[in-house]
N, C-alpha and C. Protein backbone atom coordinates (compact mmCIF):
# COMPACT_ATOMS: atom_id res chain seq x y z
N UNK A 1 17.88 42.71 65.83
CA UNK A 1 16.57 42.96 66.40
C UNK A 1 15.66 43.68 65.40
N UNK A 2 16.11 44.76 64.61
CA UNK A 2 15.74 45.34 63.71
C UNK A 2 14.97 43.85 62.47
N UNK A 3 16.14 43.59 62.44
CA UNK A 3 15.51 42.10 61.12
C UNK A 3 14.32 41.90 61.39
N UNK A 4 14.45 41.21 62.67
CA UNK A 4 13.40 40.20 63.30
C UNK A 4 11.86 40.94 63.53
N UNK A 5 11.82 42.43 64.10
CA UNK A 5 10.96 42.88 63.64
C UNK A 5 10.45 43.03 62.64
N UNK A 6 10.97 43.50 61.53
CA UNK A 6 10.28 43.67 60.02
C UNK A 6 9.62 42.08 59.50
N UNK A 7 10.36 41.05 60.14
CA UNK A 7 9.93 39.93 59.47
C UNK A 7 8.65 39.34 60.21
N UNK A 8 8.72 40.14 61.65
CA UNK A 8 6.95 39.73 62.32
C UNK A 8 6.02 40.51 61.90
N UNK A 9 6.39 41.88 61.48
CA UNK A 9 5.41 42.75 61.17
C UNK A 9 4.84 42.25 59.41
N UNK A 10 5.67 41.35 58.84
CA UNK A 10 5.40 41.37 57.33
C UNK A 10 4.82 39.85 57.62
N UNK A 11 5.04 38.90 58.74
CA UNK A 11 4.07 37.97 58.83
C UNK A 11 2.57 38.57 59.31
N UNK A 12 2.20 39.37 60.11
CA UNK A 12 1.24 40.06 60.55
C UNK A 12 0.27 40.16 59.09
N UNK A 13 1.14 40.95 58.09
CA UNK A 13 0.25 41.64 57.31
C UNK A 13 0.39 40.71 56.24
N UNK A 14 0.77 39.21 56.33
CA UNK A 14 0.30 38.68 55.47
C UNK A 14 -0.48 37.75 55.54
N UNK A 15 -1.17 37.59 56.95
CA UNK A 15 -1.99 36.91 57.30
C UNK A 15 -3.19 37.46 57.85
N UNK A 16 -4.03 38.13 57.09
CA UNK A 16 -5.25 38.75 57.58
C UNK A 16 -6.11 38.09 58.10
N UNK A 17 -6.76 37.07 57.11
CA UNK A 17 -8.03 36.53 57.04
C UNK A 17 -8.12 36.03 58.60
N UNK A 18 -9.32 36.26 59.51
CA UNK A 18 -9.83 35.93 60.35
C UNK A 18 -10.68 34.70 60.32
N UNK A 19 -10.96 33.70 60.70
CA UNK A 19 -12.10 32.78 60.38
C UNK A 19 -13.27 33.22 60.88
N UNK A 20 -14.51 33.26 59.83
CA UNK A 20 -15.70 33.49 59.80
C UNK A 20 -16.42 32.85 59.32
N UNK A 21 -17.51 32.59 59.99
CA UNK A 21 -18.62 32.05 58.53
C UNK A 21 -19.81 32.23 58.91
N UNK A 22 -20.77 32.34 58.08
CA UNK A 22 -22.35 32.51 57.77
C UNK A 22 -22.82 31.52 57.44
N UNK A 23 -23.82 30.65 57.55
CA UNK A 23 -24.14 29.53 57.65
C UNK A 23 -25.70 29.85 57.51
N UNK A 24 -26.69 29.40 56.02
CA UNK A 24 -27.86 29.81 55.70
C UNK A 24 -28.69 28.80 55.36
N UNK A 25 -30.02 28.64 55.42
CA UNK A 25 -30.83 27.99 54.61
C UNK A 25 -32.25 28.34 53.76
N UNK A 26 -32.43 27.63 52.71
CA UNK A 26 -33.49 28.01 51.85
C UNK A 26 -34.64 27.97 52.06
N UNK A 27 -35.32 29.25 53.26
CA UNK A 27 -36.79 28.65 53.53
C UNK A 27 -37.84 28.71 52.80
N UNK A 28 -37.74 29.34 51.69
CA UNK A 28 -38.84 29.51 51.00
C UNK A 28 -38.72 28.63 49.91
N UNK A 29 -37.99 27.64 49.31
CA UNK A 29 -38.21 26.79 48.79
C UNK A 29 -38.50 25.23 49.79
N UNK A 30 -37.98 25.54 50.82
CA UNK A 30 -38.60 24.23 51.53
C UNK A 30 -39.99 24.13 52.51
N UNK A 31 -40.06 25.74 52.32
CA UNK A 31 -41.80 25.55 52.80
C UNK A 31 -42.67 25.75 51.37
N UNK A 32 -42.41 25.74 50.31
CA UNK A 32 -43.48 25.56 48.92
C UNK A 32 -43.21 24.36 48.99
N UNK A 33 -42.30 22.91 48.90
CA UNK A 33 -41.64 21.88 48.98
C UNK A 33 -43.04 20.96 49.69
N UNK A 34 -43.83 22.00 50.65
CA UNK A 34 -44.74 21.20 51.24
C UNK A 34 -46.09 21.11 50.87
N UNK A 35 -46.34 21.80 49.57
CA UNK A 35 -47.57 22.24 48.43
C UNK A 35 -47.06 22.33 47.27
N UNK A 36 -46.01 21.41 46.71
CA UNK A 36 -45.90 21.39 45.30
C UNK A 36 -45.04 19.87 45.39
N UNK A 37 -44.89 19.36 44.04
CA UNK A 37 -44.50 18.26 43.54
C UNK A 37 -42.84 18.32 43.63
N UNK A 38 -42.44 19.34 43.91
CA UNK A 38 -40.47 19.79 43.50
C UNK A 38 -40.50 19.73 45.18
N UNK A 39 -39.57 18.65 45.87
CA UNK A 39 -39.02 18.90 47.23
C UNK A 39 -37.87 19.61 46.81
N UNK A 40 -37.35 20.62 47.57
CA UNK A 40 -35.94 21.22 47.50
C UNK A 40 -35.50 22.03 48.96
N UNK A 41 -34.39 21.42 49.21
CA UNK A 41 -34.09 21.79 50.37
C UNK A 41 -32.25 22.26 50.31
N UNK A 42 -32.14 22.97 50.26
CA UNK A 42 -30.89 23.82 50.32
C UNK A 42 -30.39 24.67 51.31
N UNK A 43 -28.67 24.76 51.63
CA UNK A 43 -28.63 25.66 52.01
C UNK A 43 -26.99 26.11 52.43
N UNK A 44 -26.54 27.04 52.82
CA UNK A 44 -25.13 27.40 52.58
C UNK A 44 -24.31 27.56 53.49
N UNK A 45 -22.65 27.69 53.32
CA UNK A 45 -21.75 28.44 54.07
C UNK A 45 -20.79 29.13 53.60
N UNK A 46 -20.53 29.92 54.04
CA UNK A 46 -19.70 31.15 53.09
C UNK A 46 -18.92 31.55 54.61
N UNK A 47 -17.52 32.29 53.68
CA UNK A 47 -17.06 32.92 54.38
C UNK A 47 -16.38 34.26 53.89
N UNK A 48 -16.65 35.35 54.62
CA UNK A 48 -15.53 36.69 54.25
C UNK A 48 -14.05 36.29 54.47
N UNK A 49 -14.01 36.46 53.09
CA UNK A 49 -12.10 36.28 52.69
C UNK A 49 -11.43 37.79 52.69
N UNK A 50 -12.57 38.32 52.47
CA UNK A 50 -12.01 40.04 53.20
C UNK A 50 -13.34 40.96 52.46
N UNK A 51 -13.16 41.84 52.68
CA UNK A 51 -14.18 43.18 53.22
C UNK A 51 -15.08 42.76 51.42
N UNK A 52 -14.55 41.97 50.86
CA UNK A 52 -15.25 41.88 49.08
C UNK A 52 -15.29 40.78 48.54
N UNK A 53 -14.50 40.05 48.66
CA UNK A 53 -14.63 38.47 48.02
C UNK A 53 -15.02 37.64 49.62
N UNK A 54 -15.92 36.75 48.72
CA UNK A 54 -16.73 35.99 49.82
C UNK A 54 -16.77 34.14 48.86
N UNK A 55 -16.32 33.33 50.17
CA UNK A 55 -16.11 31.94 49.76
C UNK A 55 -17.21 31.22 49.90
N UNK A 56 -18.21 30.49 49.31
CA UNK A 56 -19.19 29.85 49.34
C UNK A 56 -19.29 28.51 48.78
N UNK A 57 -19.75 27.69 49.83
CA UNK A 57 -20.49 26.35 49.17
C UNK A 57 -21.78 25.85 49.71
N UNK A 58 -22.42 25.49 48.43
CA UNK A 58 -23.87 24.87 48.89
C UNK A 58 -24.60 23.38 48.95
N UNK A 59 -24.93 22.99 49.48
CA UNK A 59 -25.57 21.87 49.60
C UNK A 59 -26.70 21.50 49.64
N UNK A 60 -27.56 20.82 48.54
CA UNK A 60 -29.00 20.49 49.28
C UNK A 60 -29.30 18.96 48.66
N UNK A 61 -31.00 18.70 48.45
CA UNK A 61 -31.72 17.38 48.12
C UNK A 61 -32.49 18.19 47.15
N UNK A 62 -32.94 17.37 46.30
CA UNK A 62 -34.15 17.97 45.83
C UNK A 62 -35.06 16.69 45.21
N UNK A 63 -36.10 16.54 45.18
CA UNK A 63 -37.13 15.43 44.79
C UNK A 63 -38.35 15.75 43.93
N UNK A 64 -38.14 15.66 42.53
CA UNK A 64 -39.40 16.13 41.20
C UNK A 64 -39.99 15.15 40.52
N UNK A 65 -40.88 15.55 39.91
CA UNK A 65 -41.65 14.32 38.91
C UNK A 65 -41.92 15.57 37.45
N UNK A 66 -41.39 14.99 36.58
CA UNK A 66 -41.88 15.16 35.01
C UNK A 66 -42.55 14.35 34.53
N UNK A 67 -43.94 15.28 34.13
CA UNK A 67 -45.40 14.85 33.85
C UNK A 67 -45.82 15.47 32.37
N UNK A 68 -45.10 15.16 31.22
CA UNK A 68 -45.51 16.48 30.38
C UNK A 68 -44.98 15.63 28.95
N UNK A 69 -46.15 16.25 28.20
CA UNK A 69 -46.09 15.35 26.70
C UNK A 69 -45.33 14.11 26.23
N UNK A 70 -46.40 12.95 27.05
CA UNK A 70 -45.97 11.94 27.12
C UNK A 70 -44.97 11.43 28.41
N UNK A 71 -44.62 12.40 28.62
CA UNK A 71 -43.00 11.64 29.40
C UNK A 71 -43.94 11.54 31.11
N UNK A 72 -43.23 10.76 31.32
CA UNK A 72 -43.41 10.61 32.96
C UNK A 72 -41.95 9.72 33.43
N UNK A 73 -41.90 10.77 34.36
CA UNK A 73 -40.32 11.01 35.01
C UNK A 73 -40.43 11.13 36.33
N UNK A 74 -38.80 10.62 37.38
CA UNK A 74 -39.19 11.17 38.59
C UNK A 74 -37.22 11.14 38.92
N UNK A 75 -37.01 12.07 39.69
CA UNK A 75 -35.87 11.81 40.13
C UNK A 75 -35.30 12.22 41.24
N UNK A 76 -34.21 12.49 41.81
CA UNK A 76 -34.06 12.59 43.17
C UNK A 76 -32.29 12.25 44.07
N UNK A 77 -32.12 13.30 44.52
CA UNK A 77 -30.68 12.93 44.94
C UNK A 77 -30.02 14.45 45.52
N UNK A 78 -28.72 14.21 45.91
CA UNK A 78 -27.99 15.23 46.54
C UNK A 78 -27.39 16.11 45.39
N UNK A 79 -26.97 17.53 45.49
CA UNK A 79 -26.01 18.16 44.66
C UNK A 79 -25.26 19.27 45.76
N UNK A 80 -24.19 19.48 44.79
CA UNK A 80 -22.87 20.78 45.75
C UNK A 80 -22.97 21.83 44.76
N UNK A 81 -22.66 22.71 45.42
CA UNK A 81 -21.94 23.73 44.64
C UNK A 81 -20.45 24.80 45.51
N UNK A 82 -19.82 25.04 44.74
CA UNK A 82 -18.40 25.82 44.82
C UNK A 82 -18.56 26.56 44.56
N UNK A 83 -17.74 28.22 45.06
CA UNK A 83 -17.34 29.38 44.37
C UNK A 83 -17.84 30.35 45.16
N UNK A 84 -18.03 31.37 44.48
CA UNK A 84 -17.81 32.75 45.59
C UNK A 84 -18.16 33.40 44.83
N UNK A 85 -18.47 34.96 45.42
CA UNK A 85 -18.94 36.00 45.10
C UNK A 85 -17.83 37.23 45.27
N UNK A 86 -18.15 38.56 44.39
CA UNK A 86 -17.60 39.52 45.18
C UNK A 86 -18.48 40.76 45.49
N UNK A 87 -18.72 41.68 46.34
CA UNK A 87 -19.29 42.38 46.77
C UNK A 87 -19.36 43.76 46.09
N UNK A 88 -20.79 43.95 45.01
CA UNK A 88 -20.28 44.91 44.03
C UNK A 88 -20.39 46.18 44.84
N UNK A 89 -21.63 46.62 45.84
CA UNK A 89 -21.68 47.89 47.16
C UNK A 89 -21.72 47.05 48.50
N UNK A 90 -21.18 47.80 49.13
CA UNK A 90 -21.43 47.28 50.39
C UNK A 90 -21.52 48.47 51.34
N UNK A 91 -22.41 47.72 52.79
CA UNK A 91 -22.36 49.27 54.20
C UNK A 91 -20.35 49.20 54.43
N UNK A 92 -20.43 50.02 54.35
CA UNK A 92 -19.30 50.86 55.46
C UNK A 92 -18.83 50.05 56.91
N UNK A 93 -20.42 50.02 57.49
CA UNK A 93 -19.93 49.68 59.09
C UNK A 93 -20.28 48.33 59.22
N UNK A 94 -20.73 47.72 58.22
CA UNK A 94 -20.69 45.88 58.37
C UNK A 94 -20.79 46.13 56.88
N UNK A 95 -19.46 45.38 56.23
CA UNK A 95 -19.45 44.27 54.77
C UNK A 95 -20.33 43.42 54.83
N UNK A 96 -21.16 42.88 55.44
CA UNK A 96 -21.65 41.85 55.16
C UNK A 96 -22.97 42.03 54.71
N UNK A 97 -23.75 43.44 54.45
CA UNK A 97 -24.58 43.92 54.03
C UNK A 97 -24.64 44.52 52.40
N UNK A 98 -25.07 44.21 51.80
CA UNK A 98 -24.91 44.51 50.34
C UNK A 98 -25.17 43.86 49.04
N UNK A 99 -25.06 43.99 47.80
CA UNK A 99 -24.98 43.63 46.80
C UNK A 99 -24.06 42.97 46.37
N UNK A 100 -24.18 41.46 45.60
CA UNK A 100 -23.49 40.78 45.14
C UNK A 100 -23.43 39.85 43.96
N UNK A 101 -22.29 39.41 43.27
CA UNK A 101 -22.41 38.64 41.96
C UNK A 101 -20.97 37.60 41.98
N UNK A 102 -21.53 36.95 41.36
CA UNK A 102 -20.51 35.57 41.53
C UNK A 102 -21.10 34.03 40.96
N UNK A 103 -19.91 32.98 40.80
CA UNK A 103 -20.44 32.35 40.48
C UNK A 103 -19.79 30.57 40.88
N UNK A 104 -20.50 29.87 40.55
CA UNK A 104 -19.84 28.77 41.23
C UNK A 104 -19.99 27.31 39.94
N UNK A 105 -18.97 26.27 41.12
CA UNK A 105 -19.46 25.18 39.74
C UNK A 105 -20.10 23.99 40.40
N UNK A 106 -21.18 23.20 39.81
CA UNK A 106 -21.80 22.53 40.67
C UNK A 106 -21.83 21.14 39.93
N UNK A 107 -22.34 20.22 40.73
CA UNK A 107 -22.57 18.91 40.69
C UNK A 107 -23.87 18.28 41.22
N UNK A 108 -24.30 17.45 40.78
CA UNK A 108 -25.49 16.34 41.14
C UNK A 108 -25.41 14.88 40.80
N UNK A 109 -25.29 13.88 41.48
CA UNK A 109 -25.39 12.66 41.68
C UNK A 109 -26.42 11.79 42.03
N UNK A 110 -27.55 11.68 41.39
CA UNK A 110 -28.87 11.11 41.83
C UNK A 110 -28.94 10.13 41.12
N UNK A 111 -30.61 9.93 41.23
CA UNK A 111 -31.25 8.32 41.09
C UNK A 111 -32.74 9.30 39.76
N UNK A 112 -32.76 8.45 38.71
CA UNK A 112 -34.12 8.78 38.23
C UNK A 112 -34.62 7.44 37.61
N UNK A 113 -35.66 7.70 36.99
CA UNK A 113 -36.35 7.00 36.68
C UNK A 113 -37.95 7.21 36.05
N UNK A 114 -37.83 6.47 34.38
CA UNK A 114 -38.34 6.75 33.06
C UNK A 114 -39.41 5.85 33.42
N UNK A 115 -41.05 6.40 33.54
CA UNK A 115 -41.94 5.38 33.67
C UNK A 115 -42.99 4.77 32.37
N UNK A 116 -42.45 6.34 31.84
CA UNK A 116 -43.10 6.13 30.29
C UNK A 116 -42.04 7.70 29.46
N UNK A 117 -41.61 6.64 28.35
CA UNK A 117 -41.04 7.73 27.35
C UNK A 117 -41.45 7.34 25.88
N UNK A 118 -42.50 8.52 25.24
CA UNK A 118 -43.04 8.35 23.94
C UNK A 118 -41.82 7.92 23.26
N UNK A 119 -42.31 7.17 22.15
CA UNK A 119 -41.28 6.41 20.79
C UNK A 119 -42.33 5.75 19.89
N UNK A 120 -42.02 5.99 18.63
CA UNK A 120 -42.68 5.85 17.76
C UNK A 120 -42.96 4.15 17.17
N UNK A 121 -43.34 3.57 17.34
CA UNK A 121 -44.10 2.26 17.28
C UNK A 121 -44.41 1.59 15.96
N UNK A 122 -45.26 0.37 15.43
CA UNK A 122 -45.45 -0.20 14.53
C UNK A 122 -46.09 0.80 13.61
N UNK A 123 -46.20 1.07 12.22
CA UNK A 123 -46.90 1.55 11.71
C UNK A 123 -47.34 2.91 12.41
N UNK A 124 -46.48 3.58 12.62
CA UNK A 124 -46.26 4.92 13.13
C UNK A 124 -46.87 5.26 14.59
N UNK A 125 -47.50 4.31 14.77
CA UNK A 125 -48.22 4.65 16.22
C UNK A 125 -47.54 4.82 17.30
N UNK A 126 -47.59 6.04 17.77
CA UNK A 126 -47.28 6.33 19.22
C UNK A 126 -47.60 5.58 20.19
N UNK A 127 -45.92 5.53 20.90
CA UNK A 127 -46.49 4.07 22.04
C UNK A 127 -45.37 4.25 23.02
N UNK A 128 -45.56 4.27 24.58
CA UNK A 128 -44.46 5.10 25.65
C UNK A 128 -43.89 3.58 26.00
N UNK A 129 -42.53 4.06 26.20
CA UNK A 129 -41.35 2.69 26.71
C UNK A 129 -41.10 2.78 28.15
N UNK A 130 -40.96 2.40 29.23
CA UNK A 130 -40.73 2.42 30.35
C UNK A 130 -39.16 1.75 30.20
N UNK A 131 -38.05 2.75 31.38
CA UNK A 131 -37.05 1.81 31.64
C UNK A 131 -36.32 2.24 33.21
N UNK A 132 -35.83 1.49 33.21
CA UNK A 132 -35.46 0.91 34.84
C UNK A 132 -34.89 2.42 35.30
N UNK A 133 -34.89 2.38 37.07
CA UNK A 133 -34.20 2.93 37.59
C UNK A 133 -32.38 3.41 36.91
N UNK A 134 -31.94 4.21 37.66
CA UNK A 134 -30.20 4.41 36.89
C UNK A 134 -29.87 5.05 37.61
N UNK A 135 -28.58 5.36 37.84
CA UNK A 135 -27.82 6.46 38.63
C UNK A 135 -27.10 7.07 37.60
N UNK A 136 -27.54 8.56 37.54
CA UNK A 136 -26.96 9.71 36.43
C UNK A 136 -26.05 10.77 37.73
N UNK A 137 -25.22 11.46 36.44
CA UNK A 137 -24.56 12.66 37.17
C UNK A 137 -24.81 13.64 36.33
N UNK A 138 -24.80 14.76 36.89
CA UNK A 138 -24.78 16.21 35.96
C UNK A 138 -24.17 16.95 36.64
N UNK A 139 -23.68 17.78 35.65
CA UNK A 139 -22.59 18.74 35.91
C UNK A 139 -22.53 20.51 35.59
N UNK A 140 -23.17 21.35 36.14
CA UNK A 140 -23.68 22.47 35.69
C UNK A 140 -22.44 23.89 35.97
N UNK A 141 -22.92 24.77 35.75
CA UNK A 141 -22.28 26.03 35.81
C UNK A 141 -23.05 27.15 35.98
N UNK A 142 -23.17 27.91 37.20
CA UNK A 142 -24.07 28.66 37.81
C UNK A 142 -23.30 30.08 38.43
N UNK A 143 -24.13 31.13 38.08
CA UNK A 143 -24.04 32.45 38.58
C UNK A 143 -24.74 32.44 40.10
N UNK A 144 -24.88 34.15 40.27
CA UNK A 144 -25.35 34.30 41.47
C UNK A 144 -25.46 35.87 41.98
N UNK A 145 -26.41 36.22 41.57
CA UNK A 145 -26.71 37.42 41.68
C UNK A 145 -27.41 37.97 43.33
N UNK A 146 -27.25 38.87 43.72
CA UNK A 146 -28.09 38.96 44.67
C UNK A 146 -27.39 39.76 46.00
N UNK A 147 -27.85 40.23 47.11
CA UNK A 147 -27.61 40.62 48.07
C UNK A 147 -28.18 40.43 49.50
N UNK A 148 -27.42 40.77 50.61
CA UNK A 148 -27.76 40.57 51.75
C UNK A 148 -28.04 41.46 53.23
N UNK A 149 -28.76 41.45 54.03
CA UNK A 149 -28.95 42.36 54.80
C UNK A 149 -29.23 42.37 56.27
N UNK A 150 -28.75 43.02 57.07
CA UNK A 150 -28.54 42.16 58.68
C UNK A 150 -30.66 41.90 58.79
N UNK A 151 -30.81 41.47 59.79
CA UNK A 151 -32.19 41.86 60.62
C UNK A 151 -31.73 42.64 61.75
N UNK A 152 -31.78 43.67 61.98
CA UNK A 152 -31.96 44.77 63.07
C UNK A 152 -30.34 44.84 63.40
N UNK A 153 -30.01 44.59 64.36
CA UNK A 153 -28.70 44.24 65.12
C UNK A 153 -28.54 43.03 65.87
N UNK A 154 -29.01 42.07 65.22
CA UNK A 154 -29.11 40.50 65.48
C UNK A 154 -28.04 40.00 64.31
N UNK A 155 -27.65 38.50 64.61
CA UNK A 155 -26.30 37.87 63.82
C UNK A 155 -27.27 37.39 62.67
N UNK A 156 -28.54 37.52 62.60
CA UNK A 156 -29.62 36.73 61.45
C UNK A 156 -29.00 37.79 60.24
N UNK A 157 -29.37 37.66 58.93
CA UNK A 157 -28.60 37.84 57.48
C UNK A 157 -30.30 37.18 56.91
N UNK A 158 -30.84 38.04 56.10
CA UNK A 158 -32.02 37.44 54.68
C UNK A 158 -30.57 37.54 53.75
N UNK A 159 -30.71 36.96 52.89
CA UNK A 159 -29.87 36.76 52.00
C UNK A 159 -30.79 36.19 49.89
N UNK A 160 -30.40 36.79 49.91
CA UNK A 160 -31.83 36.76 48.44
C UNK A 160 -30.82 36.58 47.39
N UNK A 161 -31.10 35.30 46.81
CA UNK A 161 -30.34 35.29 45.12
C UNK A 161 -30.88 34.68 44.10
N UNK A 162 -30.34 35.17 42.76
CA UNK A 162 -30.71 34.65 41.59
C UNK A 162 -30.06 33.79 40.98
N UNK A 163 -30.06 32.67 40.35
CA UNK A 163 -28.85 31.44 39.57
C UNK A 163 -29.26 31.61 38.54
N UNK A 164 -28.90 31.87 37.05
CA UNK A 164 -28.33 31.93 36.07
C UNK A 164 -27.73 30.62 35.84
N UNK A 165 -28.43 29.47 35.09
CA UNK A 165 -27.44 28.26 35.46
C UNK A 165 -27.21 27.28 33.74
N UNK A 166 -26.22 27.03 33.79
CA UNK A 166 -25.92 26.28 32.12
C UNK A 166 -25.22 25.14 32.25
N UNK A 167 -26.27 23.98 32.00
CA UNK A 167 -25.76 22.58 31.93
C UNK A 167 -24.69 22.03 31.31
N UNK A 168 -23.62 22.00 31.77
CA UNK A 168 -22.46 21.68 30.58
C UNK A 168 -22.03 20.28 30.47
N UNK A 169 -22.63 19.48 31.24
CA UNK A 169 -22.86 17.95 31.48
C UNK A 169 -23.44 17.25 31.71
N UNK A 170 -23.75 15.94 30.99
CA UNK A 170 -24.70 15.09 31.83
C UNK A 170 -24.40 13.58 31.53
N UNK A 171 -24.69 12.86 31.80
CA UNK A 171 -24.20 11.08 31.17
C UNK A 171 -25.97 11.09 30.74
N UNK A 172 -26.44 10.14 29.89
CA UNK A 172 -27.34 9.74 29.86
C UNK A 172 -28.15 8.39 29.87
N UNK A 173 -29.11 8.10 30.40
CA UNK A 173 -29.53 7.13 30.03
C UNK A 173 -30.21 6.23 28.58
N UNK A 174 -30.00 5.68 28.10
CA UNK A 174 -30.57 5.12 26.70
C UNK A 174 -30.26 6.22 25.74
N UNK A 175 -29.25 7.10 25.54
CA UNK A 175 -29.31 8.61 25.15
C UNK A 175 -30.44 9.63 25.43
N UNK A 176 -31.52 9.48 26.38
CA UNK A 176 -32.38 10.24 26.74
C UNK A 176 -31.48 11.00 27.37
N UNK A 177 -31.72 12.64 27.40
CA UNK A 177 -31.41 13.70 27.85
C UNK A 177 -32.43 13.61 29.11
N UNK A 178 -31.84 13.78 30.59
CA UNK A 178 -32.30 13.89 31.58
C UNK A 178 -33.91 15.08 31.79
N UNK A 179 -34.76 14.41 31.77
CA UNK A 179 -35.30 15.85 32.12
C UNK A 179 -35.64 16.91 33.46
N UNK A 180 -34.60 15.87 34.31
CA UNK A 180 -34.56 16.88 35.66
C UNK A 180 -33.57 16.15 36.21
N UNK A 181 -33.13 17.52 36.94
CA UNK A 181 -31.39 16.88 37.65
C UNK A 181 -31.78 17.53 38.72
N UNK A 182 -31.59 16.99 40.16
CA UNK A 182 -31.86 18.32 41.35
C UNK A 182 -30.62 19.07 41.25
N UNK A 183 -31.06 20.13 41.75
CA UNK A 183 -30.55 21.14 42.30
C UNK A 183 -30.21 21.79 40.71
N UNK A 184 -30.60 21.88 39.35
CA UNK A 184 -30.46 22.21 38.28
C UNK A 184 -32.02 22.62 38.19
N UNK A 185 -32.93 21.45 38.07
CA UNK A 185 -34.06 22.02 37.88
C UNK A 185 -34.77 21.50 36.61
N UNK A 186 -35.84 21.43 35.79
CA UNK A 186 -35.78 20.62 34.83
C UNK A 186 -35.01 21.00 33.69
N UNK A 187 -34.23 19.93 33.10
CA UNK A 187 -33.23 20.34 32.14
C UNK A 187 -33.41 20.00 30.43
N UNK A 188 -34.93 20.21 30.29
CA UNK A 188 -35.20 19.70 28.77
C UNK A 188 -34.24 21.15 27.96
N UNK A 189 -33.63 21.77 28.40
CA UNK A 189 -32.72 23.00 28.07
C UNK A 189 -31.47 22.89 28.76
N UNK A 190 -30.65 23.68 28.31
CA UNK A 190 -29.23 23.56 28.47
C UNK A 190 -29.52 24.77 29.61
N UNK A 191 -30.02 25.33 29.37
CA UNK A 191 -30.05 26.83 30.34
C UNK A 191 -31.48 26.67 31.65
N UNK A 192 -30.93 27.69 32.47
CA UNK A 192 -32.10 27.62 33.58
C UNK A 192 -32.22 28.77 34.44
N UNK A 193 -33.27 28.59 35.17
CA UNK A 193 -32.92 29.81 36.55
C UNK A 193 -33.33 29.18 37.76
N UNK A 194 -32.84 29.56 38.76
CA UNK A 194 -33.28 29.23 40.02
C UNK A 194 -33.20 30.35 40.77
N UNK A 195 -33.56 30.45 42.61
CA UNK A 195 -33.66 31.54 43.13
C UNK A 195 -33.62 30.92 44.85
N UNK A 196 -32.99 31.61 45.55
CA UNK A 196 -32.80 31.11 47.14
C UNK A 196 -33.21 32.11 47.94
N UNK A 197 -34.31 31.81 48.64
CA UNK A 197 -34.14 33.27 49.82
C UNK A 197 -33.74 32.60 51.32
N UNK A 198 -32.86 32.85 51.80
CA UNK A 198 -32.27 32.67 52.36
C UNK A 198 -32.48 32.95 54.15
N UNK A 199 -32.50 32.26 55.08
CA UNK A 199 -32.09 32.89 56.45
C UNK A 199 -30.89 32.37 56.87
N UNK A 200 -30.30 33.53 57.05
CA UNK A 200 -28.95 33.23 57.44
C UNK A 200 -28.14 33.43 58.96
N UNK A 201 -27.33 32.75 59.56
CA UNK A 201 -26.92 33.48 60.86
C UNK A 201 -24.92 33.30 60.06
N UNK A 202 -24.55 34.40 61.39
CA UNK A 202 -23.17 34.45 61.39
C UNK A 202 -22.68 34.05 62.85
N UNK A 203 -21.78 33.34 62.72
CA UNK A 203 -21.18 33.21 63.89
C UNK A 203 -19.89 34.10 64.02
């Protein structure tokens, strides 16, 4: 009897994790989305894996046009992201309030399309090439700075972050380097930033 106790009490304590999750979206990029040329619509679920590490994945669309020295571009499609955070302060009487950093790895699978790309022509003259639709992938690597905070004593969560983000992949078309991948952002650089403010609920 003795055994059998120690071996329920050591299943007990090795099974903490409760299921939780927070479930958010990006309103302030999808209400600018409705006065600017960049649609972007994002948004998340995470869960407390305990009182400090927190499991997250994100999902959105995003829809841009590149208009800029010479080039005219447009592209458009879904991306994910993976990974988690850990909680550098947090309240006392709810974890789920606080400061955080972390980072995840992401993906994008869209559609673009080159309507004019400068190239140098007969007798040096500048002259733009148009080419077809394509389906590209990119493959990035993103931080995540930021923290979160109840509204009053309601299950709502603002949730505010920063991405830190570094392209470590892409296929290309005609060897043109993509100049926008959603959910990356335009990528005439290997590096980027993005930013989410968030409303969030918990169930």
């Amino acid at each position: 009897m003795v055994f059998g106790q120690k071996t329920a009490d050591s299943t007990k304590l090795r099974f903490k994790y409760k299921p939780n999750f927070m479930v958010g979206f990006d309103v302030v990029n999808a209400g600018v989305s409705a006065f600017a040329d960049r649609k972007l619509f994002q948004g998340f679920i995470s869960t407390n894996y305990n009182n400090k590490i927190h499991l997250v994945a994100d999902a959105g669309f995003e829809k841009n046009i590149y208009v800029k020295n010479g080039y005219d571009a447009k592209a458009s499609g879904p991306f994910v992201k993976i990974g988690g955070f850990y909680m550098l302060a947090s309240d006392r009487e709810n974890p789920e309030n606080g400061f955080y950093a972390g980072g995840k790895l992401a993906a994008s699978y869209y559609n673009q399309q080159y309507f004019a790309v400068p190239v140098r022509g007969f007798q040096g003259i500048d002259v733009s090439q148009a080419f077809p639709s394509s389906t590209q992938s990119s493959f990035w690597i993103e931080g995540a700075i930021g923290g979160r905070v109840q509204l009053f004593q309601s299950k709502f969560y603002i949730d505010v972050n920063l991405q830190p983000k570094y392209l470590a992949y892409t296929t290309k078309q005609e060897e043109i380097i993509p100049l926008l991948v959603p959910g990356f952002g335009k990528s005439s650089t290997k590096f980027n930033f993005g930013f989410a403010w968030n409303l969030a609920y918990k169930f």
